[in-house]
Protein backbone atom coordinates (compact mmCIF):
# COMPACT_ATOMS: atom_id res chain seq x y z
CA UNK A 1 174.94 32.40 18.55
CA UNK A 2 171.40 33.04 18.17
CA UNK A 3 172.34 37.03 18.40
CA UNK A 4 174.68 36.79 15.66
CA UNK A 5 172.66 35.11 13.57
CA UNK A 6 169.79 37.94 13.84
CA UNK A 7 172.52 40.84 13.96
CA UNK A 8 174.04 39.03 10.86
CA UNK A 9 169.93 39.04 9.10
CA UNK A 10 169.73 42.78 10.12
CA UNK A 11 173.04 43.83 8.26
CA UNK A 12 171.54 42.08 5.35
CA UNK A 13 168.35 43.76 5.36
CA UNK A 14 169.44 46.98 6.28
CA UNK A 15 171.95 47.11 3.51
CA UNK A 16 169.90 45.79 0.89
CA UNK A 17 167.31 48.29 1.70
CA UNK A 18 169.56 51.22 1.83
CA UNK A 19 170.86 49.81 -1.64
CA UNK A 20 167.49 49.25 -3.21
CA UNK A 21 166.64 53.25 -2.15
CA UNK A 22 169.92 54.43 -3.50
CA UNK A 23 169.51 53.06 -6.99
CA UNK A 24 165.69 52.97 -7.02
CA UNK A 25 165.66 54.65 -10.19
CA UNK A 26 167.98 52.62 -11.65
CA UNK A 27 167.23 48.88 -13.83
CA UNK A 28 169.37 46.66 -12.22
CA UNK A 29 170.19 43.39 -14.80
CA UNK A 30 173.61 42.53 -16.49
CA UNK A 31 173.16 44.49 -19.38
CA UNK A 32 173.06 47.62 -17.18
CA UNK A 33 175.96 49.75 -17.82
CA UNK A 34 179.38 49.03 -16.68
CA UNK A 35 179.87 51.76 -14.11
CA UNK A 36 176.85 50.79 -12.27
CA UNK A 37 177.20 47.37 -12.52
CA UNK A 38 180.90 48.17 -11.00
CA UNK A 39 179.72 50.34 -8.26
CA UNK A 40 177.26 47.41 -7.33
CA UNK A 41 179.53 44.51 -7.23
CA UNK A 42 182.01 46.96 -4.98
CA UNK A 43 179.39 48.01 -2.36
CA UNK A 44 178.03 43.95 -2.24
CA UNK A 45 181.81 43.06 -1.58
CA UNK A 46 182.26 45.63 1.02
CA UNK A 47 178.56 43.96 2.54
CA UNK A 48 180.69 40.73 2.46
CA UNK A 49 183.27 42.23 4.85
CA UNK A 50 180.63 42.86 7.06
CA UNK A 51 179.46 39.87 7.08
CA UNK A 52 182.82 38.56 7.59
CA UNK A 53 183.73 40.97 11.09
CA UNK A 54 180.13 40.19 12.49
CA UNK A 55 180.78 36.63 12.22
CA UNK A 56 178.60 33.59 14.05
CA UNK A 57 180.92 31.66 16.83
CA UNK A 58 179.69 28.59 16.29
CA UNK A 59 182.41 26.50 19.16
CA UNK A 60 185.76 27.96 20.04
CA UNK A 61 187.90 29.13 16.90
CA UNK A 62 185.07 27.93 14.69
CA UNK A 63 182.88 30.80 13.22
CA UNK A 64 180.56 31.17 10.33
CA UNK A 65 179.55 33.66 8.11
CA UNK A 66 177.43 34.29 5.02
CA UNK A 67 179.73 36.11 2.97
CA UNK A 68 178.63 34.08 0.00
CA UNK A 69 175.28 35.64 0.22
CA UNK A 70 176.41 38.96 -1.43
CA UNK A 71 178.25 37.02 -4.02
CA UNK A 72 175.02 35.26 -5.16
CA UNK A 73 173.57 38.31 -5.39
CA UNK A 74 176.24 40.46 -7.35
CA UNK A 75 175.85 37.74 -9.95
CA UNK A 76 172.22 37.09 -10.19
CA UNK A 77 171.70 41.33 -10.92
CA UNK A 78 175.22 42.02 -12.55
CA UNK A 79 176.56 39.51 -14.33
CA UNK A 80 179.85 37.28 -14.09
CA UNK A 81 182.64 39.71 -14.27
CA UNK A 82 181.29 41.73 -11.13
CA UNK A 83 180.22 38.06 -9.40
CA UNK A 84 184.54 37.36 -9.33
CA UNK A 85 184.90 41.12 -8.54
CA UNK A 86 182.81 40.93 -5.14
CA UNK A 87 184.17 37.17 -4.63
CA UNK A 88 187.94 38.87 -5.18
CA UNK A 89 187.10 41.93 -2.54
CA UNK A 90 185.80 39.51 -0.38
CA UNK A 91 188.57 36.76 -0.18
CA UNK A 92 191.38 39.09 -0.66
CA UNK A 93 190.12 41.12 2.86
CA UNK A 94 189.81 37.55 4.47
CA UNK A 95 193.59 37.18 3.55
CA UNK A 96 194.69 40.39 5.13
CA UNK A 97 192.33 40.42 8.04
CA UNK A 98 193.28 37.32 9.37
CA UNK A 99 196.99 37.26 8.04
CA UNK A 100 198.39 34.82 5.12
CA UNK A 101 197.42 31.04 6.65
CA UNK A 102 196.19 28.34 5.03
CA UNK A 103 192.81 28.92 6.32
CA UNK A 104 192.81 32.34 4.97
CA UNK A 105 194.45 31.34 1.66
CA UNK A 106 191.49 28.27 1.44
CA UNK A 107 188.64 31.23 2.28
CA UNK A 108 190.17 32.92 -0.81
CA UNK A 109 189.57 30.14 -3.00
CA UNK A 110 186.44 29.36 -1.81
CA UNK A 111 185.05 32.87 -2.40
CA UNK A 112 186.91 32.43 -6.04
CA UNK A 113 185.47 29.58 -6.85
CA UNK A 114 181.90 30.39 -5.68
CA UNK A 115 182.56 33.68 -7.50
CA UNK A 116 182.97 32.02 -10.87
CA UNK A 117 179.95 29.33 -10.50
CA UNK A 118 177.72 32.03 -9.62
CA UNK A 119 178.82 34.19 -12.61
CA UNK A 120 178.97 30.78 -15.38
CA UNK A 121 175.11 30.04 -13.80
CA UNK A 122 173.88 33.97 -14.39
CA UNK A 123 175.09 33.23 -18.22
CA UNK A 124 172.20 30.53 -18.09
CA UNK A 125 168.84 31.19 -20.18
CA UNK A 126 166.53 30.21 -17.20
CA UNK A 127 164.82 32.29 -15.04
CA UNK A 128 166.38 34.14 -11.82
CA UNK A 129 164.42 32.26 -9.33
CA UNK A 130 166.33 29.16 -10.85
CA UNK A 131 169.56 30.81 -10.87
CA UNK A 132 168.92 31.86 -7.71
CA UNK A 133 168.57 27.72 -6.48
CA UNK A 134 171.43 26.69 -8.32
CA UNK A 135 173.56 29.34 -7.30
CA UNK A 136 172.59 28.50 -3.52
CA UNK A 137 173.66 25.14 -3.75
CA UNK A 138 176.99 25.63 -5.00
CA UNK A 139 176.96 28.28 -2.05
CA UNK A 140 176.05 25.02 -0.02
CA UNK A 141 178.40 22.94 -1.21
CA UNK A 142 181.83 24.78 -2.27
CA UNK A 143 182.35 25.63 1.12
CA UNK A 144 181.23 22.18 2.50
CA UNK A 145 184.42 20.73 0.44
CA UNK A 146 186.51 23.67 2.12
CA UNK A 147 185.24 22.67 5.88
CA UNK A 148 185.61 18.89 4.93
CA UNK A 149 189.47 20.03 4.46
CA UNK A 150 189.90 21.61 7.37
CA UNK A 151 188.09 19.82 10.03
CA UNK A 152 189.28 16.29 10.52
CA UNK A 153 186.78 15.84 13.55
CA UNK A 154 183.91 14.11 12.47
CA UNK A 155 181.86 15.32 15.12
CA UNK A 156 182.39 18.58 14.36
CA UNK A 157 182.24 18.51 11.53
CA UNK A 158 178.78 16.99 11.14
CA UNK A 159 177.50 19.79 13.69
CA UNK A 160 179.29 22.73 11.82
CA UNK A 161 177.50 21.26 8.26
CA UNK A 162 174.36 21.18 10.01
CA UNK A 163 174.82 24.23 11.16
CA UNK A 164 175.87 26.05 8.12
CA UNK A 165 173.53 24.30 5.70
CA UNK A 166 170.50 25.12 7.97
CA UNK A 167 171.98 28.66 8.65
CA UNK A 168 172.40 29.32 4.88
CA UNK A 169 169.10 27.85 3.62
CA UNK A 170 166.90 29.97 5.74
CA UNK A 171 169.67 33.01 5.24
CA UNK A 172 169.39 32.49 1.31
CA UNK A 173 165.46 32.27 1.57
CA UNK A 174 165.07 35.46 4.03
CA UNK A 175 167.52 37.10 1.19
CA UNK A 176 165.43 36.05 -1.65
CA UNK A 177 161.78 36.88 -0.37
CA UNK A 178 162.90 40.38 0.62
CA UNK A 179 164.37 40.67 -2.89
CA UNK A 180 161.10 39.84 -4.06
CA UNK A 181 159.31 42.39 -2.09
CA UNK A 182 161.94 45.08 -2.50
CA UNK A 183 161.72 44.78 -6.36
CA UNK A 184 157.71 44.74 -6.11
CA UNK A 185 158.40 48.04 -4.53
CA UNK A 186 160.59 48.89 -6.72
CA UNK A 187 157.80 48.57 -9.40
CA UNK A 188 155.08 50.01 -7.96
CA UNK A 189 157.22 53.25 -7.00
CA UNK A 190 157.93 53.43 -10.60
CA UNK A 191 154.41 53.26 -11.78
CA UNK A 192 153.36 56.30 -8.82
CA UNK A 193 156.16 58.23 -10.20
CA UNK A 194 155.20 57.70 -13.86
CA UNK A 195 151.51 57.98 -12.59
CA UNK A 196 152.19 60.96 -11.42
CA UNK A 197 154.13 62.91 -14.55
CA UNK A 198 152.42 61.50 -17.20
CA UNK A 199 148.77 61.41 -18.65
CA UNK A 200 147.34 57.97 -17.88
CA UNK A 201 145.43 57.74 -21.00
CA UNK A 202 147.69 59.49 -23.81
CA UNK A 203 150.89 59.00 -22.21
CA UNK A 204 151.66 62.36 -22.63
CA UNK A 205 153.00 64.95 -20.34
CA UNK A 206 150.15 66.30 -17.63
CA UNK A 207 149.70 69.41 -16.46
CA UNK A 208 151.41 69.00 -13.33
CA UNK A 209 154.66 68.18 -15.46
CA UNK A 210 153.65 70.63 -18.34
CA UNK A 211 153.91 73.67 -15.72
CA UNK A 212 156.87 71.95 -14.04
CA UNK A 213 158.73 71.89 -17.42
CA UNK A 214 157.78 75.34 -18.56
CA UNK A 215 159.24 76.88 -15.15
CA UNK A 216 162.87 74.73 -16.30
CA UNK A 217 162.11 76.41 -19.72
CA UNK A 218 161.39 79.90 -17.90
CA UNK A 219 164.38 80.21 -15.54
CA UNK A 220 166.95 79.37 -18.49
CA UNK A 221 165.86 82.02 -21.07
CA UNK A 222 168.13 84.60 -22.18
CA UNK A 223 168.01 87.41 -24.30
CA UNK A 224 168.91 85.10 -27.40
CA UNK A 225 166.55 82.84 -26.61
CA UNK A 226 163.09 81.61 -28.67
CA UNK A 227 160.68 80.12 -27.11
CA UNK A 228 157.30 79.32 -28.59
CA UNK A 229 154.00 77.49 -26.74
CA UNK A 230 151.14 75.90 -29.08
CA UNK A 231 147.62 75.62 -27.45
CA UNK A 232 145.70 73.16 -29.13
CA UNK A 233 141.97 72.31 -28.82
CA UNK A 234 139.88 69.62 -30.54
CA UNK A 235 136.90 71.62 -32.15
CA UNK A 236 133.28 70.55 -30.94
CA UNK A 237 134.75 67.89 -29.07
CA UNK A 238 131.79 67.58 -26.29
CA UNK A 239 130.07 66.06 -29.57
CA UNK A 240 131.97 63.22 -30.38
CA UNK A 241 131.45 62.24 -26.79
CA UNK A 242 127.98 62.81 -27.08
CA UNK A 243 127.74 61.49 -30.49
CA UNK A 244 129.64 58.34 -30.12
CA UNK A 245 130.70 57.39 -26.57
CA UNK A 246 133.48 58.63 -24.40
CA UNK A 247 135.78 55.11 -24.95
CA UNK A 248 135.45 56.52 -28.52
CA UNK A 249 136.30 60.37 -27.42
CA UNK A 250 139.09 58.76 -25.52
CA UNK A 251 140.48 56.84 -28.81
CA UNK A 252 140.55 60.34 -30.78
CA UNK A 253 142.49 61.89 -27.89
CA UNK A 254 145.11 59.27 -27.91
CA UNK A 255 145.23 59.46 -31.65
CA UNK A 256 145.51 62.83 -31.72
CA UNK A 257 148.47 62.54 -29.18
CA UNK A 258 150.46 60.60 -31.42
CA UNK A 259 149.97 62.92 -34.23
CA UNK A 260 151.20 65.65 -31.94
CA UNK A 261 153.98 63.58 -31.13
CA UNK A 262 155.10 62.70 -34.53
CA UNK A 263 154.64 66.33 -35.75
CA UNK A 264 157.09 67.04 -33.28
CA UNK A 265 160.98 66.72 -32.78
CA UNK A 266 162.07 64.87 -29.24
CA UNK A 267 163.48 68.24 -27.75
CA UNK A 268 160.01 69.53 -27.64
CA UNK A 269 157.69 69.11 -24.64
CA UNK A 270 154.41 67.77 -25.28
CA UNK A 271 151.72 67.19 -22.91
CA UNK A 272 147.81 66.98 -22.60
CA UNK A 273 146.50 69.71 -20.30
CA UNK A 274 143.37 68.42 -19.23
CA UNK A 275 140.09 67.30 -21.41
CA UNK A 276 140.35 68.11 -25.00
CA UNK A 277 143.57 70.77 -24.29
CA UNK A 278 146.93 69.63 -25.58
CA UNK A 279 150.26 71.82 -25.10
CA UNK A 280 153.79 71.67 -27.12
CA UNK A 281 156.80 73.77 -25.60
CA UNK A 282 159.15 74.69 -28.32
CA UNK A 283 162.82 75.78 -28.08
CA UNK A 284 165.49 77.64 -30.52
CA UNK A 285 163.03 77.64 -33.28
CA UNK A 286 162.36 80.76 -35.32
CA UNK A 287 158.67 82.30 -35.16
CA UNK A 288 158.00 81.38 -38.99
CA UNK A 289 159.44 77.40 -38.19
CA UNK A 290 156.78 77.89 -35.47
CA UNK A 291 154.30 78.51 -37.50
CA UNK A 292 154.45 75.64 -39.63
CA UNK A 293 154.40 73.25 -36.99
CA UNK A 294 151.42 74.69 -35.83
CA UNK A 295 149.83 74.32 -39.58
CA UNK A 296 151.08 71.30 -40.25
CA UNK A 297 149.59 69.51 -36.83
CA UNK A 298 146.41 71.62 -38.26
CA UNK A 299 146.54 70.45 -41.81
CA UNK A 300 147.31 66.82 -40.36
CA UNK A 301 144.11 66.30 -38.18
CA UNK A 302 141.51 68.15 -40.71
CA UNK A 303 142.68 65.51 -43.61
CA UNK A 304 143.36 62.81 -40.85
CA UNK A 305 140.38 59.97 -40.65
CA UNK A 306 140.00 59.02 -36.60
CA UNK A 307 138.89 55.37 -36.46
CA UNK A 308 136.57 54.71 -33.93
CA UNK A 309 136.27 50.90 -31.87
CA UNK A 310 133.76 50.15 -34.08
CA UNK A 311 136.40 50.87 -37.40
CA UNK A 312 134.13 53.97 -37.91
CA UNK A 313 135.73 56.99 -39.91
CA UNK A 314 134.92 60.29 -38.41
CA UNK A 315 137.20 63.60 -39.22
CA UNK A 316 137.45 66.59 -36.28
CA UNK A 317 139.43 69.80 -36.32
CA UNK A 318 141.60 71.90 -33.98
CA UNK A 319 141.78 75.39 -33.51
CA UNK A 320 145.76 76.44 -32.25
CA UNK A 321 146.79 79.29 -30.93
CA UNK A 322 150.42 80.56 -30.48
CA UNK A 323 152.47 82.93 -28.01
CA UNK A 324 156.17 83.52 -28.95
CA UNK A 325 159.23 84.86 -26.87
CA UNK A 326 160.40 87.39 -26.85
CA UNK A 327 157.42 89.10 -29.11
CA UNK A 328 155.81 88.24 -26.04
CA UNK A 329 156.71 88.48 -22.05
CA UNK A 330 158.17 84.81 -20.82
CA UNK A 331 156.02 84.75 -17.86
CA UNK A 332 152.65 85.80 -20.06
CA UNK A 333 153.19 83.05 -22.58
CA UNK A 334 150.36 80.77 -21.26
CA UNK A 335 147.89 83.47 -21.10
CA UNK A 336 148.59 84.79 -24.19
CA UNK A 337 148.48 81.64 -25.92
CA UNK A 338 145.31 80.91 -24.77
CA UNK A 339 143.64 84.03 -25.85
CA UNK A 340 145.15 83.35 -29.55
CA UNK A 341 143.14 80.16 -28.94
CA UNK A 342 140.21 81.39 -27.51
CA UNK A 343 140.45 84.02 -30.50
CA UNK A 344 140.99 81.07 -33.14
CA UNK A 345 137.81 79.38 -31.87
CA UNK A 346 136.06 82.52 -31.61
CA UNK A 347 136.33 82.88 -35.39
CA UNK A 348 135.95 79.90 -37.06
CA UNK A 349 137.74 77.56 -35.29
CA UNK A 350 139.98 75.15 -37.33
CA UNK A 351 142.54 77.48 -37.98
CA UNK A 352 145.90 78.79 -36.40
CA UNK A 353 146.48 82.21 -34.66
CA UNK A 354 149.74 83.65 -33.42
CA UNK A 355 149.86 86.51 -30.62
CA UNK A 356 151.22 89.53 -31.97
């Protein structure tokens, strides 16, 4: 018995951790959408058939399963519709695996019935750690009423309700901890990921994604095609920092990203480069459309006043410069750009210039 109770824990855990890898970019809740929340509640029944051939022989022709478990947990992370759909997978296989009996017909209703409490107590506003208690007692007890029907033996009765009760309430605990964990890893691989794409003070694009997107960009342009790449740098920036502190450098640079952002539309690719360096990728604009962008961000910071952590007013510049396909070669448009800016600087800084 004690085999099938730890080959029984295994299928458990390994399913639920080949799940949690296969949709580990996905938000799992019951307003997810439909398809996923279908594919879930599918895939958690077909874990209850599992459950169900590996059953535990508890005494002859009395077994035990914990088919119930994936129930629970279709309805805790999808919702009530796909708790009955995984209850309905579940007790309709019982039915033809073991042929039309009463016992079979009983294990239908049971998994029904369990279905539908589990998916009225996910419609609760409490948390999922109390859903999760509630919804393993009716686990506890549904069934109980089921074995009090079919067992007139008291004896054995009392040893299969010990049995299952214990079996269940360290089963349901295992279940939950690891659910626990696996959505703490869940997290944290979501933050590395993010981490790693995106500029941890700006929330921008970094450099590793800028030159990831501007490959995408490079491999899909066609004769037709306009791309355009701004270069912008923060003018005499090494003297705010020096002037008034880096947290206050660092407050200008995430001001200045959302000025970038809102000068731009959502199709283009913005992203902080490194220091004072910020980048926008532009697609199927025309060159003159270009170069208003580039003097409105311009126009924007010089009249712009940056408040500082101390609510003091200080105004900076930036000096752009601009590289256009195809007036320039697709694989030449970073260099380019960044002699236009190295040029803008060079001259007065504050101003715009576009590669000819």
């Amino acid at each position: 018995m004690l085999n099938d109770v730890l080959l029984n824990a295994a299928i458990l855990i390994a399913c639920l951790s080949l799940g949690n890898q296969i949709l580990i970019n996905h938000d799992i809740a019951p307003t997810s959408p439909l398809r996923l929340k279908l594919f879930i509640s599918i895939m958690l029944g077909v874990l209850g058939i599992f459950l169900m051939i590996n059953s535990i022989q508890i005494m002859p022709k009395i077994i035990l399963d914990f088919r119930s478990t994936p129930i629970l947990i279709s309805a805790i992370y999808c919702g009530f519709m796909p708790s009955i759909l995984t209850a309905l997978i579940i007790g309709v296989f019982r039915l033809l695996y073991l042929g039309i009996s009463f016992t079979s017909i009983l294990g239908l209703i049971t998994a029904l019935v369990v279905g539908i409490s589990c998916g009225l107590i996910s419609k609760l506003k409490i948390s999922n750690r109390e859903k999760w208690i509630y919804m393993s007692i009716c686990i506890l007890l549904i069934p109980t009423i089921g074995f009090v029907v079919l067992l007139y033996n008291q004896h054995l009765l009392s040893k299969l309700l010990i049995i299952y009760w214990l079996g269940t309430f360290l089963t349901l605990s295992l279940v939950y901890f690891y659910l626990q964990f696996l959505h703490f890893s869940k997290q944290n691989y979501k933050k590395y990921k993010k981490d790693s794409t995106k500029d941890h003070l700006t929330g921008l694009n970094n450099v590793r994604t800028f030159d990831t997107e501007l490959n995408k960009v490079t491999k899909r342009v066609t004769n037709n095609s306009l791309v355009a790449l701004l270069l912008i740098d923060i003018d005499f920036f090494k003297k705010v920092n020096d002037e008034y502190g880096h947290q206050n450098g660092d407050k200008v640079l995430e001001d200045l990203s959302k000025i970038l952002l809102s000068s731009s539309k959502s199709s283009d690719i913005v992203s902080r480069n490194g220091g004072e360096e910020f980048s926008i990728i532009i697609t199927d604009c025309p060159p003159e459309n270009v170069l208003k962008v580039a003097e409105r961000i311009r126009t924007v910071v010089e009249k712009q006043g940056f408040s500082l952590i101390d609510n003091r007013i200080i105004n900076i510049t930036v000096s752009i410069g601009v590289s256009i396909y195809p007036d320039n070669h697709i694989d030449k448009l970073v260099e380019i750009a960044d002699a236009a800016l190295y040029k803008a600087k060079r001259t007065g800084r504050n101003k715009v210039i576009v590669a000819t």
